[in-house]
N, C-alpha and C. Protein backbone atom coordinates (compact mmCIF):
# COMPACT_ATOMS: atom_id res chain seq x y z
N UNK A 1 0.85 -1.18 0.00
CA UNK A 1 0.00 0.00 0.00
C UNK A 1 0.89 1.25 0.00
N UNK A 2 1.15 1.90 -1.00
CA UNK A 2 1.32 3.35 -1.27
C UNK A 2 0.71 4.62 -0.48
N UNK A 3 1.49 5.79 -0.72
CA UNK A 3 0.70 7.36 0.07
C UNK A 3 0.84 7.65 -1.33
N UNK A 4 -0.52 8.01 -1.74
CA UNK A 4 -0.31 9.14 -3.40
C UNK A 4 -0.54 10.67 -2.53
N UNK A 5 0.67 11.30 -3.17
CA UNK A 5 0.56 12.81 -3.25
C UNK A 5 0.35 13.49 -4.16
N UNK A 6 -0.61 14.42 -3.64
CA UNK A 6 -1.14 15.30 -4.58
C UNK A 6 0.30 16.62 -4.74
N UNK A 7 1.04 16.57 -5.72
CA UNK A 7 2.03 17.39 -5.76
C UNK A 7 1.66 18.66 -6.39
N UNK A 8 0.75 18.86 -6.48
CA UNK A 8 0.16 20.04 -7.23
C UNK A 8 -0.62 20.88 -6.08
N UNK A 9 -1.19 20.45 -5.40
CA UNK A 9 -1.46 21.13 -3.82
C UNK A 9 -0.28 21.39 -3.25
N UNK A 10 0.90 20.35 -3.26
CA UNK A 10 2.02 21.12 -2.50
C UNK A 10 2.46 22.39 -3.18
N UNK A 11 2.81 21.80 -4.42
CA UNK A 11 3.32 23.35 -5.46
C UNK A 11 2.62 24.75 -4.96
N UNK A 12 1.42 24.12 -5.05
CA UNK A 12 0.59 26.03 -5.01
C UNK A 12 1.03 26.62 -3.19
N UNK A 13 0.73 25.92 -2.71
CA UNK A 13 0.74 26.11 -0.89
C UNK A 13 2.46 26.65 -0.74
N UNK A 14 3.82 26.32 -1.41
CA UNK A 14 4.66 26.67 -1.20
C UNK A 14 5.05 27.47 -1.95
N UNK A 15 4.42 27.57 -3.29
CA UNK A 15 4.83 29.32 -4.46
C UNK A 15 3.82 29.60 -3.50
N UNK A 16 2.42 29.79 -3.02
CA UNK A 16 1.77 31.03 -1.90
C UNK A 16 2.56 31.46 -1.00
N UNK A 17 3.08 30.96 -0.24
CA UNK A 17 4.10 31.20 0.45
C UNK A 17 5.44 31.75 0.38
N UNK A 18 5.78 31.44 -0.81
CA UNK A 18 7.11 32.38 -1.45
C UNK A 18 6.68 33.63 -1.84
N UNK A 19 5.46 33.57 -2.15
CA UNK A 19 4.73 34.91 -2.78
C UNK A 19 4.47 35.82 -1.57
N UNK A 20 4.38 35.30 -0.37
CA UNK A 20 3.59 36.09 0.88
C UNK A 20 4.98 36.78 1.35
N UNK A 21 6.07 35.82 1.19
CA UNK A 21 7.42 36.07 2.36
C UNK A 21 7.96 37.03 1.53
N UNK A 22 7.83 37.49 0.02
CA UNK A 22 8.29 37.98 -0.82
C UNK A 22 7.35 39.52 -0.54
N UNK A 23 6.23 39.50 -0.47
CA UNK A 23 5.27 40.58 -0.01
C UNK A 23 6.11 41.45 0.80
N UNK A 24 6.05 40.65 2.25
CA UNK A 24 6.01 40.56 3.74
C UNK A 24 7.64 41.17 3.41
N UNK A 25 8.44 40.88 2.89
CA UNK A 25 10.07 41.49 2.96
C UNK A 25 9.95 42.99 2.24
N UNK A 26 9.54 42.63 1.06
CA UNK A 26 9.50 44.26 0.12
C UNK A 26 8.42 45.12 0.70
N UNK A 27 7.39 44.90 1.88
CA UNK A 27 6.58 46.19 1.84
C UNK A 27 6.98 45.94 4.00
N UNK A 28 7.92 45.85 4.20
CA UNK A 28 7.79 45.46 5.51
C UNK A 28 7.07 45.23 6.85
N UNK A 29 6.45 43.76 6.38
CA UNK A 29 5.29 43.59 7.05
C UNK A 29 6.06 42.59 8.17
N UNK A 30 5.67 42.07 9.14
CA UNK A 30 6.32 40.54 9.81
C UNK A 30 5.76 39.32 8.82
N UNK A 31 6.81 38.57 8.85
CA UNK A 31 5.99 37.33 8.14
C UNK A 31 6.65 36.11 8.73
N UNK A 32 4.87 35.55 8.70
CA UNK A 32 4.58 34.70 9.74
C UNK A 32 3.85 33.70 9.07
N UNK A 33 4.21 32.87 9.03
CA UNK A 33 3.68 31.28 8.14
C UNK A 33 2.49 31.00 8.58
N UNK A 34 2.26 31.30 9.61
CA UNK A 34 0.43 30.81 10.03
C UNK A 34 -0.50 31.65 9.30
N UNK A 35 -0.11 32.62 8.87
CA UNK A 35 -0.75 33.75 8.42
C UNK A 35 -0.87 33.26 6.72
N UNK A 36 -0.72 32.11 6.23
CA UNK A 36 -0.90 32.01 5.19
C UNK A 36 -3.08 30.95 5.16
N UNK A 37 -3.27 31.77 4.57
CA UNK A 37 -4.78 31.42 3.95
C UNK A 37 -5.48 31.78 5.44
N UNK A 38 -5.03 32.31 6.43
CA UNK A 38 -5.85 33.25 7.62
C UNK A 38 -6.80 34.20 7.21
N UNK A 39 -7.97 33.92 7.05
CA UNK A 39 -8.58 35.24 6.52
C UNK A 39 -8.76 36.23 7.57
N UNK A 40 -8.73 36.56 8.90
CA UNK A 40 -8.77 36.85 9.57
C UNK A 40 -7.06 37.75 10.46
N UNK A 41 -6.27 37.20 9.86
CA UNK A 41 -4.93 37.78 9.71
C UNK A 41 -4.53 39.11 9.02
N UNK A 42 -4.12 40.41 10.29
CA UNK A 42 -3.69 41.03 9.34
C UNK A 42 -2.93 41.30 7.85
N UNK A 43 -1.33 40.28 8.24
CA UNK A 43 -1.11 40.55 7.35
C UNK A 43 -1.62 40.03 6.09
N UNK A 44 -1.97 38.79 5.86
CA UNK A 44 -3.34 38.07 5.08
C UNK A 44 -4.35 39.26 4.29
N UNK A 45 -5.12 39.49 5.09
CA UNK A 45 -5.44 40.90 4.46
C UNK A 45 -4.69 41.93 3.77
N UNK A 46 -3.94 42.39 4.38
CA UNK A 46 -3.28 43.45 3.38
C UNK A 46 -2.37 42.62 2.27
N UNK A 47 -2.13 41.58 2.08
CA UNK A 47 -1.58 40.91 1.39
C UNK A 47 -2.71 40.77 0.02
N UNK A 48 -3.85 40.12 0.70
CA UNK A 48 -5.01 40.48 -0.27
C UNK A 48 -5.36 41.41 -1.36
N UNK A 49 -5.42 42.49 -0.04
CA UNK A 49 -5.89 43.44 -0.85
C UNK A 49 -4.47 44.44 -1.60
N UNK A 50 -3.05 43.59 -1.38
CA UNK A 50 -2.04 44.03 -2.55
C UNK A 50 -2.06 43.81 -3.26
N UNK A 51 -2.30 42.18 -3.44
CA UNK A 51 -2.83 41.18 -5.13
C UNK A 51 -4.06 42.26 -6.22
N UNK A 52 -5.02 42.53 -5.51
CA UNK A 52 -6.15 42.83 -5.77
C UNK A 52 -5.71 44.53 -6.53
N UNK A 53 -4.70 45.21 -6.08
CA UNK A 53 -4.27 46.00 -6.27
C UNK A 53 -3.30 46.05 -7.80
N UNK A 54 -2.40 45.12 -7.41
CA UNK A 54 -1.53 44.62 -8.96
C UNK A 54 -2.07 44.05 -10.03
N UNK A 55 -3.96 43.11 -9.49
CA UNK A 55 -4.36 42.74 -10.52
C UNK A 55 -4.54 44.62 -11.34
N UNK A 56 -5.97 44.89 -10.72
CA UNK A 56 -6.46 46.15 -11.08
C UNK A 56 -5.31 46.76 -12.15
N UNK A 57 -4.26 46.87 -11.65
CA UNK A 57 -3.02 47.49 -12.61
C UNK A 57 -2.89 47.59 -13.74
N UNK A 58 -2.42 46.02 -13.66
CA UNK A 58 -2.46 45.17 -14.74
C UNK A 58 -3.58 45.40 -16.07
N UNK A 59 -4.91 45.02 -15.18
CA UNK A 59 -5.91 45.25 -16.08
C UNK A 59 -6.19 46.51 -16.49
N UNK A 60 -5.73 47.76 -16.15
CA UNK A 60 -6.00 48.70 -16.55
C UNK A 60 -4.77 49.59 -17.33
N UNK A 61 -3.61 48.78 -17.40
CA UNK A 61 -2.70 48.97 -18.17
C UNK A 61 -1.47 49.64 -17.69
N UNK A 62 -2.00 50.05 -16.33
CA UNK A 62 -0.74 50.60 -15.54
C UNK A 62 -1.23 52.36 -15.43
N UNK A 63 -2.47 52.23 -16.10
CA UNK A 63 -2.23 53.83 -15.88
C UNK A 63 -2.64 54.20 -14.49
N UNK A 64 -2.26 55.69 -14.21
CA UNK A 64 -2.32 56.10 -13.03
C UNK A 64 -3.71 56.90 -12.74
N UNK A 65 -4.02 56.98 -12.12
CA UNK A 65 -5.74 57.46 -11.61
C UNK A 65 -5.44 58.31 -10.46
N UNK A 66 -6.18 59.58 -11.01
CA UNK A 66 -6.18 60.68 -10.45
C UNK A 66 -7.58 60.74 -9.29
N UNK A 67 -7.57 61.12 -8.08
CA UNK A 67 -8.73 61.11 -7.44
C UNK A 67 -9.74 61.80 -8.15
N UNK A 68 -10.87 61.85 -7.85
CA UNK A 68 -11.62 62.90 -8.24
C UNK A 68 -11.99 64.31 -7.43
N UNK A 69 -12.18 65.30 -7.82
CA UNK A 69 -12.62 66.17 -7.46
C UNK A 69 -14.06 66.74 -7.57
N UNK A 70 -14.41 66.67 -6.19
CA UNK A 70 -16.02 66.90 -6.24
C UNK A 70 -16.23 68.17 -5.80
């Protein structure tokens, strides 16, 4: 009797994690391994809502957005 691993769950769970510690160093946050898929975790959150930020970018081509004035 064999253990089959799913090596494709490991892959993603340890690039997430390279991706978080990589965050967590360039915008100087603490980084803390429990804090990975914590929704309830600060830094988790702002990690979030950085992705969410670079997507937006991306999709909008990089341009820069001026507030508005009301």
């Amino acid at each position: 009797m064999s253990i089959k691993f799913n090596r494709e769950a490991y892959t993603k769970v340890f690039n997430d994690l390279d991706k978080l510690r990589d965050y967590c160093r360039f915008e100087g946050k603490v980084f803390d391994e429990k804090a990975l898929y914590k929704k309830d975790h600060p830094t988790w959150i702002a990690y979030g809502k950085w992705q969410n930020y670079i997507r937006a970018k991306a999709r909008n081509g990089g341009q820069n957005f001026q507030p508005r004035r009301n």
